[in-house]
C-alpha atoms as a PDB file:
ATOM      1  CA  UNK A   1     -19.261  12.181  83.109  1.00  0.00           C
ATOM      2  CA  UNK A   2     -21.219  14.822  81.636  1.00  0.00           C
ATOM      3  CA  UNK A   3     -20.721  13.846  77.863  1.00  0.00           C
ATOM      4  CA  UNK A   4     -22.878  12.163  75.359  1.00  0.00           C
ATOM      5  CA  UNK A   5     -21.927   8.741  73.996  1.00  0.00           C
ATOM      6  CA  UNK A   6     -24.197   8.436  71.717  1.00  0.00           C
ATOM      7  CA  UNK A   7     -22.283   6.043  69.299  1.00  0.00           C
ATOM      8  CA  UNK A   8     -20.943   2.544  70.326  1.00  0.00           C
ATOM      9  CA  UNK A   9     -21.095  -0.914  69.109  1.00  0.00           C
ATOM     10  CA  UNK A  10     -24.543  -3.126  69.549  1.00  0.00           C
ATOM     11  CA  UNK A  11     -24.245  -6.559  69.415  1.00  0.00           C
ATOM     12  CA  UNK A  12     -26.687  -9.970  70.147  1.00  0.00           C
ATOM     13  CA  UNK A  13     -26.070 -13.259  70.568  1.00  0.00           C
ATOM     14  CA  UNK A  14     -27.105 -16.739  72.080  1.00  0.00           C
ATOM     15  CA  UNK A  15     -25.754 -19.903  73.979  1.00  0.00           C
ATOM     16  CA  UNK A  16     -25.332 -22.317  71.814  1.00  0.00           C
ATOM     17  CA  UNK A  17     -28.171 -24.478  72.846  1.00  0.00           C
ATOM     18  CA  UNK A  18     -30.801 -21.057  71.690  1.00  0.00           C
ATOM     19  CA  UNK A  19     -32.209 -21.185  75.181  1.00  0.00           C
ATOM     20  CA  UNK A  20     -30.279 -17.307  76.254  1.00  0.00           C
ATOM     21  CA  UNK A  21     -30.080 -14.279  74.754  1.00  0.00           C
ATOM     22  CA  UNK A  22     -27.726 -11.390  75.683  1.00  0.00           C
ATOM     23  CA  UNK A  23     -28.133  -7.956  73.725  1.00  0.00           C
ATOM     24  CA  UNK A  24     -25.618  -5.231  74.842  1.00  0.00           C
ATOM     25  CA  UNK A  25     -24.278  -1.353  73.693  1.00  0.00           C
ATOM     26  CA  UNK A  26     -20.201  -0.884  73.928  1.00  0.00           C
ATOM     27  CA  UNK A  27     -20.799   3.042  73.944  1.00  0.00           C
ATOM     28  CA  UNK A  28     -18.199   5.567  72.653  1.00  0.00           C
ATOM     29  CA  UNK A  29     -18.559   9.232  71.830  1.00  0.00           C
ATOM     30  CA  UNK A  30     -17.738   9.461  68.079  1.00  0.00           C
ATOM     31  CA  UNK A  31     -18.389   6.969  65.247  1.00  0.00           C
ATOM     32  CA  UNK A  32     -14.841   7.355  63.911  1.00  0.00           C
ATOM     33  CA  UNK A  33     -13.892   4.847  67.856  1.00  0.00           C
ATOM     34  CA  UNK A  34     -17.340   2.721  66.966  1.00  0.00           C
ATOM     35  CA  UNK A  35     -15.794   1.617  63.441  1.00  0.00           C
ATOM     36  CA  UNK A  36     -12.324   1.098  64.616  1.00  0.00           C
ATOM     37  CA  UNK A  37     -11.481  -2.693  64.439  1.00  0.00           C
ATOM     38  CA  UNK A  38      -9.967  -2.803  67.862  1.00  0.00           C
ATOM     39  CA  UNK A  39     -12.650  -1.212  69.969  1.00  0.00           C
ATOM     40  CA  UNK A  40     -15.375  -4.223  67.860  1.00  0.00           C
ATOM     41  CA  UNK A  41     -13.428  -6.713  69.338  1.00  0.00           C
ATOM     42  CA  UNK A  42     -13.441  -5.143  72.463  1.00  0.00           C
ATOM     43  CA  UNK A  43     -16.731  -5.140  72.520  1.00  0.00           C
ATOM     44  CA  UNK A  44     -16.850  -8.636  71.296  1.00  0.00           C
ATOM     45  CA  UNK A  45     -14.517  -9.863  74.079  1.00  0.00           C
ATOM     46  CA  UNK A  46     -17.329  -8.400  76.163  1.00  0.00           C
ATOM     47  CA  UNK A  47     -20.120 -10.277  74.679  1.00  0.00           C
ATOM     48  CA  UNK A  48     -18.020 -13.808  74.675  1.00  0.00           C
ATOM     49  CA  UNK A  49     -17.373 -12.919  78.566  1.00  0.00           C
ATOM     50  CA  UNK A  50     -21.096 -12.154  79.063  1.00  0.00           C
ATOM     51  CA  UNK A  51     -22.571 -15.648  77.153  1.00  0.00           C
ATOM     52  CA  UNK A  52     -19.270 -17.462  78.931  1.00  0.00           C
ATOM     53  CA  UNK A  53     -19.979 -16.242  82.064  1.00  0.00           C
ATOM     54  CA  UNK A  54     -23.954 -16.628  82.150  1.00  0.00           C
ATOM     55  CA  UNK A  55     -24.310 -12.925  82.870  1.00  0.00           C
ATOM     56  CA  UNK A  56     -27.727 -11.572  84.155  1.00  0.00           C
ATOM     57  CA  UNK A  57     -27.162  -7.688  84.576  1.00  0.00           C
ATOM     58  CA  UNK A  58     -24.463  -4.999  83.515  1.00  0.00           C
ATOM     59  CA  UNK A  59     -23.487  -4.571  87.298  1.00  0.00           C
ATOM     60  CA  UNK A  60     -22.498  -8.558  86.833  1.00  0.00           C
ATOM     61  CA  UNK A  61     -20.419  -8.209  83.777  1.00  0.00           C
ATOM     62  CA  UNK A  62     -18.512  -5.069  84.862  1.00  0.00           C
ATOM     63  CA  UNK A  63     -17.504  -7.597  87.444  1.00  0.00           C
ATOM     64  CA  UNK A  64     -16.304 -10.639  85.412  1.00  0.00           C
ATOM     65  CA  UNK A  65     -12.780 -10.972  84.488  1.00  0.00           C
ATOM     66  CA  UNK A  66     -11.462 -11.133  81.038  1.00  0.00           C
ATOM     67  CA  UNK A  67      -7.728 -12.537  81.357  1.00  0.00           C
ATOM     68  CA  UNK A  68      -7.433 -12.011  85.107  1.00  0.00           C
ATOM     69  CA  UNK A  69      -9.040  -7.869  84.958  1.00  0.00           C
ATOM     70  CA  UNK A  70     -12.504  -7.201  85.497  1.00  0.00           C
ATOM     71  CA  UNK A  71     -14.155  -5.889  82.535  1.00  0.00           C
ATOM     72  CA  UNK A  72     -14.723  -2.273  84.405  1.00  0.00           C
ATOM     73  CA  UNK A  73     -11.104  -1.731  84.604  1.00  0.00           C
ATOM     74  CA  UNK A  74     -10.497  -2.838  80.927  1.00  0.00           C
ATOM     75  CA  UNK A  75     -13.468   0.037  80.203  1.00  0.00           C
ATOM     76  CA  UNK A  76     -11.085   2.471  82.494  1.00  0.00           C
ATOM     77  CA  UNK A  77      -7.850   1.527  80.402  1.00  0.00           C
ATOM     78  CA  UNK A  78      -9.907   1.579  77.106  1.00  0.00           C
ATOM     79  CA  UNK A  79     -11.294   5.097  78.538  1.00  0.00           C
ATOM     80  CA  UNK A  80      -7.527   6.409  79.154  1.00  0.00           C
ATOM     81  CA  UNK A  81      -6.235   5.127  76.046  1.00  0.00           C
ATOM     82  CA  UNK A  82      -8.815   6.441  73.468  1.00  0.00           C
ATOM     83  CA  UNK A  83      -9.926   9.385  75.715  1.00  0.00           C
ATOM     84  CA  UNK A  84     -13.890   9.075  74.865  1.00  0.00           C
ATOM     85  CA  UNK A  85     -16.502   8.222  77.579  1.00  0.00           C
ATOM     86  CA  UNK A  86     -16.719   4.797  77.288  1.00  0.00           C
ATOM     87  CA  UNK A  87     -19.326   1.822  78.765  1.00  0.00           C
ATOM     88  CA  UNK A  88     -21.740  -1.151  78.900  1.00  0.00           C
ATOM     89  CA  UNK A  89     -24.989   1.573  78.719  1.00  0.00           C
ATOM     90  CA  UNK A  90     -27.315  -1.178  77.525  1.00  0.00           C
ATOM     91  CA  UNK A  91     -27.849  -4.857  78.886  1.00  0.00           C
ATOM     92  CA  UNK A  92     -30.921  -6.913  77.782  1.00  0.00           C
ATOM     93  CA  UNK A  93     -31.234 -10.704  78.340  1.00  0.00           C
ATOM     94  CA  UNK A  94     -33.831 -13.201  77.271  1.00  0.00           C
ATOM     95  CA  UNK A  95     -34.382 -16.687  78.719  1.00  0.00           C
ATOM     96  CA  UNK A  96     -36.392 -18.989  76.256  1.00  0.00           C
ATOM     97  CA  UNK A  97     -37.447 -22.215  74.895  1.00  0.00           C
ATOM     98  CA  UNK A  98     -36.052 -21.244  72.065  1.00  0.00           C
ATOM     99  CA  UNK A  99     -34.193 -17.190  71.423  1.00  0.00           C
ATOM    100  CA  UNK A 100     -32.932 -15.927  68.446  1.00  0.00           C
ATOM    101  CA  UNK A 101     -30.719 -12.851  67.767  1.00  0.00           C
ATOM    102  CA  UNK A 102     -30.285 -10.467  64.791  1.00  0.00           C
ATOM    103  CA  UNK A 103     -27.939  -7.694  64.793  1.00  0.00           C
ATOM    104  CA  UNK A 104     -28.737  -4.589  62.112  1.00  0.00           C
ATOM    105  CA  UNK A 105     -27.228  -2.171  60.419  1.00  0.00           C
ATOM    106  CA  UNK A 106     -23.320  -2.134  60.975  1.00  0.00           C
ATOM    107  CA  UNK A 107     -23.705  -3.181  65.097  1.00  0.00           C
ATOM    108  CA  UNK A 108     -26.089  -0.159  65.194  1.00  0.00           C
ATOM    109  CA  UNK A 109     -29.109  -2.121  66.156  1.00  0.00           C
ATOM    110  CA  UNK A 110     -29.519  -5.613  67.806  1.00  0.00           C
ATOM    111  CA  UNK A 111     -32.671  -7.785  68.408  1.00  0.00           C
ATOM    112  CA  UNK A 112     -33.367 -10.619  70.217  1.00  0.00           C
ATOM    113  CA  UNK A 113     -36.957 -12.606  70.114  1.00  0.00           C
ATOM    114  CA  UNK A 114     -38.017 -15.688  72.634  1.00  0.00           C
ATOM    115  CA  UNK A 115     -40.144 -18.352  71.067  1.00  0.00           C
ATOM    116  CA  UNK A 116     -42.127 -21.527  72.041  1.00  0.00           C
ATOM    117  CA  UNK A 117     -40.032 -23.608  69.934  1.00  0.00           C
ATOM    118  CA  UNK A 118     -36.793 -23.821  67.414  1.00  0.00           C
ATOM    119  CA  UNK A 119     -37.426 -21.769  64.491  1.00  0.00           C
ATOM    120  CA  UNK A 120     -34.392 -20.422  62.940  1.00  0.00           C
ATOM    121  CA  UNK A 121     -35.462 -18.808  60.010  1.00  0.00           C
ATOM    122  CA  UNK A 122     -38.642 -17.823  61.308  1.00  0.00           C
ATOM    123  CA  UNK A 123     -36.592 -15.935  64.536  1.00  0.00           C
ATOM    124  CA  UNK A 124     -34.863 -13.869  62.017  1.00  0.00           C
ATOM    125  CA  UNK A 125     -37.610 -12.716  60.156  1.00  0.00           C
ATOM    126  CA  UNK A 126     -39.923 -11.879  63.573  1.00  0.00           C
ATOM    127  CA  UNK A 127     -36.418 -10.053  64.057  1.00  0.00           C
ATOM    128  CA  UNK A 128     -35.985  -8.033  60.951  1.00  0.00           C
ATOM    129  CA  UNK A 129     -39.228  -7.289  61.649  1.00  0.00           C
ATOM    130  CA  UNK A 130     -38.964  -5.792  65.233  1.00  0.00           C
ATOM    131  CA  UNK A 131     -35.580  -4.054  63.829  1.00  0.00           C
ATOM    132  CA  UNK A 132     -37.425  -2.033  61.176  1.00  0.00           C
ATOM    133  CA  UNK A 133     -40.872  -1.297  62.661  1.00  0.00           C
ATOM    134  CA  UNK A 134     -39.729  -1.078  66.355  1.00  0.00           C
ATOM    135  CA  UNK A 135     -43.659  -2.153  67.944  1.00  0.00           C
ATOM    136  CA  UNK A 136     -44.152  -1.278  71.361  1.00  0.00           C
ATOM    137  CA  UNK A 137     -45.179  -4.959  72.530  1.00  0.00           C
ATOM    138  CA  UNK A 138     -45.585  -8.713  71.329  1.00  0.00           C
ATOM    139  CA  UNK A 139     -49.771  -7.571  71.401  1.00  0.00           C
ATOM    140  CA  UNK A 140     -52.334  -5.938  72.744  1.00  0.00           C
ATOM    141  CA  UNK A 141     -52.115  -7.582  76.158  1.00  0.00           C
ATOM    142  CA  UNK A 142     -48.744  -6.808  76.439  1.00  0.00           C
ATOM    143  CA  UNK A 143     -49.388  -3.346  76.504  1.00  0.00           C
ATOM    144  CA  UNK A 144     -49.637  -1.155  80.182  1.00  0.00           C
ATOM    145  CA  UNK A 145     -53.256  -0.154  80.780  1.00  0.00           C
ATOM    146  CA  UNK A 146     -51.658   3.276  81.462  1.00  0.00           C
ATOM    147  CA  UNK A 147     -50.167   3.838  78.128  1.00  0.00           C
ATOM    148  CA  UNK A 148     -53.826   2.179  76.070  1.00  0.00           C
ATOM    149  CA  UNK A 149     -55.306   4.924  78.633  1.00  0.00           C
ATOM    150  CA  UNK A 150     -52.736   7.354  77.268  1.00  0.00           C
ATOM    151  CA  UNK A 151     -53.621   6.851  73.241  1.00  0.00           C
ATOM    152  CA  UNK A 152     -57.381   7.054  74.030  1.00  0.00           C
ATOM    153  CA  UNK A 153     -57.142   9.945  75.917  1.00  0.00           C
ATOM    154  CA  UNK A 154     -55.015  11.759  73.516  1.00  0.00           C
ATOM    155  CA  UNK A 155     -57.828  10.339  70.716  1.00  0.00           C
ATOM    156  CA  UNK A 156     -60.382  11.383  72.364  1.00  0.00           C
ATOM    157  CA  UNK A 157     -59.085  15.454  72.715  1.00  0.00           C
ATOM    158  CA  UNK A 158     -57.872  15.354  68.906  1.00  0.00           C
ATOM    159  CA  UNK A 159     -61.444  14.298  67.753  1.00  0.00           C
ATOM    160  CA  UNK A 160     -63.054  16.955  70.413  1.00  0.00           C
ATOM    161  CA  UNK A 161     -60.801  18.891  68.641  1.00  0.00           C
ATOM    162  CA  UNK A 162     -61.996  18.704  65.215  1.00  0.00           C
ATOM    163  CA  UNK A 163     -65.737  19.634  66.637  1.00  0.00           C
ATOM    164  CA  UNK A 164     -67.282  15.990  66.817  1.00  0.00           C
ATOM    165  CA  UNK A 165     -69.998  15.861  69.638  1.00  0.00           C
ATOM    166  CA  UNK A 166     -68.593  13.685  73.093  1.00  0.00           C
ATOM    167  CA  UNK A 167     -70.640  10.574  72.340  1.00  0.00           C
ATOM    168  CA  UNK A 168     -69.256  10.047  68.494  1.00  0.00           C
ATOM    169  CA  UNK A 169     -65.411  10.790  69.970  1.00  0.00           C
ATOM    170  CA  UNK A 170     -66.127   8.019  72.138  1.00  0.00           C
ATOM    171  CA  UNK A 171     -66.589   5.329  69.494  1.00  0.00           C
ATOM    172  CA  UNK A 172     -64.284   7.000  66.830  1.00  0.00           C
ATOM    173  CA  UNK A 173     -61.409   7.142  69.486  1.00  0.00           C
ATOM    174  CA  UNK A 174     -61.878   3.292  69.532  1.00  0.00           C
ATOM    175  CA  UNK A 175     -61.146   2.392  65.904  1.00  0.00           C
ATOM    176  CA  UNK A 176     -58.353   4.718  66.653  1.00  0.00           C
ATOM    177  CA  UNK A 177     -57.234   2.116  69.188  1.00  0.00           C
ATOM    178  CA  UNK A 178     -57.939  -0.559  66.716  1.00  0.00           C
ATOM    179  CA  UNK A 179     -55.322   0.730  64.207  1.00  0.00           C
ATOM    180  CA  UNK A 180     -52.752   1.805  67.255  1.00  0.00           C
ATOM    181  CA  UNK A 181     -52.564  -1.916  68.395  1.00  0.00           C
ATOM    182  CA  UNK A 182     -52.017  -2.625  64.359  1.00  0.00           C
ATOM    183  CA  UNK A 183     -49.507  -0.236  64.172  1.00  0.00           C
ATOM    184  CA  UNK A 184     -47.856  -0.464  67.131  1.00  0.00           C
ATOM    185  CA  UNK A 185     -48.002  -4.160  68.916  1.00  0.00           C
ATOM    186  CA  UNK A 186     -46.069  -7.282  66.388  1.00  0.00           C
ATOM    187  CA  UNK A 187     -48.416 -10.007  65.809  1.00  0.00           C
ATOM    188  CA  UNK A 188     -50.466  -7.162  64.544  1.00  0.00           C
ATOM    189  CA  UNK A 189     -48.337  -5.560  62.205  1.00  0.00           C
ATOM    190  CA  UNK A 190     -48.392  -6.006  58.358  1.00  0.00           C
ATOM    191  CA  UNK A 191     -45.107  -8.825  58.138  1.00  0.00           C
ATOM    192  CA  UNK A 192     -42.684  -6.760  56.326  1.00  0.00           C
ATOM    193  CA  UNK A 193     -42.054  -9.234  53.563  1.00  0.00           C
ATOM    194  CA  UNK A 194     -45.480  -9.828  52.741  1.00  0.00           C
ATOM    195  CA  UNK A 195     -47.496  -7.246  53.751  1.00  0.00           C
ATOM    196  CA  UNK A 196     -50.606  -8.918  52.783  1.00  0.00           C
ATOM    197  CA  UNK A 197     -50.628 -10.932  56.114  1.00  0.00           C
ATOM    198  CA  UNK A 198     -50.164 -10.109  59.483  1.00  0.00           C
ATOM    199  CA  UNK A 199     -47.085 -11.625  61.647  1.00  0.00           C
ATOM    200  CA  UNK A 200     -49.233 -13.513  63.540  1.00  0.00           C
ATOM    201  CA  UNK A 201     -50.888 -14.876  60.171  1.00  0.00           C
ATOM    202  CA  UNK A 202     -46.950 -15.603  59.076  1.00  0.00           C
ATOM    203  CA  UNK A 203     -46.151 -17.672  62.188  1.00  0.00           C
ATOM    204  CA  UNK A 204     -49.270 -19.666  61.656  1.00  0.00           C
ATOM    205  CA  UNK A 205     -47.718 -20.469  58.139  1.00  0.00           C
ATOM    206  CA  UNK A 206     -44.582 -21.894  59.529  1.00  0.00           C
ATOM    207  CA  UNK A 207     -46.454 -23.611  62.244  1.00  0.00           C
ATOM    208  CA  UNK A 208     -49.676 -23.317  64.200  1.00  0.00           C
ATOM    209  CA  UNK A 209     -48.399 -23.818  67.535  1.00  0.00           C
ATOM    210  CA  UNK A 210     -45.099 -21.397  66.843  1.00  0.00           C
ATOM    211  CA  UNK A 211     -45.426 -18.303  69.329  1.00  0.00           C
ATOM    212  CA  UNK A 212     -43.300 -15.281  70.402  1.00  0.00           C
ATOM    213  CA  UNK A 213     -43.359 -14.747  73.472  1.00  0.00           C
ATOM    214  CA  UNK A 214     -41.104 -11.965  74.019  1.00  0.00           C
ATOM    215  CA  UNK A 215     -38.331  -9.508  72.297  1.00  0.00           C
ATOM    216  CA  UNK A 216     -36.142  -7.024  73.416  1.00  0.00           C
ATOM    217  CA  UNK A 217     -34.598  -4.534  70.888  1.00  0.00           C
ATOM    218  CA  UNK A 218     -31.317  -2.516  71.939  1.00  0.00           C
ATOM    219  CA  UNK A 219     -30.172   0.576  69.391  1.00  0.00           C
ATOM    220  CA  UNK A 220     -27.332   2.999  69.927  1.00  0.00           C
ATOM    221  CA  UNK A 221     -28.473   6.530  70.680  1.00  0.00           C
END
């Protein structure tokens, strides 16, 4: 119980009809078990079970039966036969008008995004885009007033730092703020295959009344 696994197999995917998203980690100690054929499909066969099954939480899906055995006891056998700490350590799930999933990297990485309506192509990119600049939130309102009290706080000290008088740290600390929530929140950020516009400037392309409403990225590690 007290290893690391630290590898695994990531994989997302949605009901057929788009409206749920399940994102979940297969975890395994080495790479050399994460690349072997047999323990992908085993993951897989997890996955089907959890989008078959409706499955809301990992406690559920340990629970659901794959051929007659609960997936926990097929974990136990897998555990015995392979002899690497193996388990579901990641669950995510995403109820949505519309949801779309993107998996990265090899089953390393796996993203799901909920939207106001269908939008296939545009789900990927928002996606791709969540995979490879990992923002904290959809926007600025979706971050805690704990952690924006966090970043201004540690603004504040680093320009205090660097000698400028209380008053001026005050303001400076705020365009500080300005470019965290442009770093760090997805409508925000520069879209990663045009960086001349925003995300929230690409959506508006596709169509005006085309929102995300949520994501939920799951990596190994």
């Amino acid at each position: 119980s007290d290893r690391d696994a630290k590898e695994g197999v990531v994989l997302a995917k949605t009901t057929a009809d788009n409206k749920t998203g399940i994102a979940l980690c297969v975890s395994c100690e080495t790479d050399f078990v994460s690349k072997n054929a047999d323990f992908v499909a085993f993951a897989q066969s997890i996955m089907d079970a959890a989008i078959a099954n409706n499955v809301k939480s990992a406690d559920e899906l340990n629970n659901v039966a794959i051929n007659g055995q609960k997936i926990a006891d097929l974990v136990n056998d897998k555990l015995a036969s392979i002899g690497e700490k193996i388990g579901i350590s990641k669950f995510e799930r995403i109820d949505a008008e519309y949801v779309a999933s993107y998996i990265h990297g090899a089953n390393r990485m796996g993203v799901l995004v909920s939207m106001t309506k269908e939008a296939a192509d545009a789900g990927k990119d928002v996606a791709m885009q969540i995979a490879a600049m990992n923002p904290l939130a959809v926007d600025e309102t979706s971050i805690s007033q704990e952690t924006k009290d966090r970043e201004k706080a540690i603004a504040i000290e680093m320009i205090k730092a660097e000698g400028k008088p209380a008053e001026m740290a005050e303001k400076i600390a705020d365009g500080k703020m300005n470019k965290f929530f442009k770093d760090n929140t997805l409508m925000a950020q520069a879209f990663v295959k045009d960086n001349s516009k925003s995300v929230a400037d690409y959506l508006k392309s596709i169509d005006a009344e085309l929102k995300v409403t949520d994501f939920r990225r799951v990596a190994l590690g």
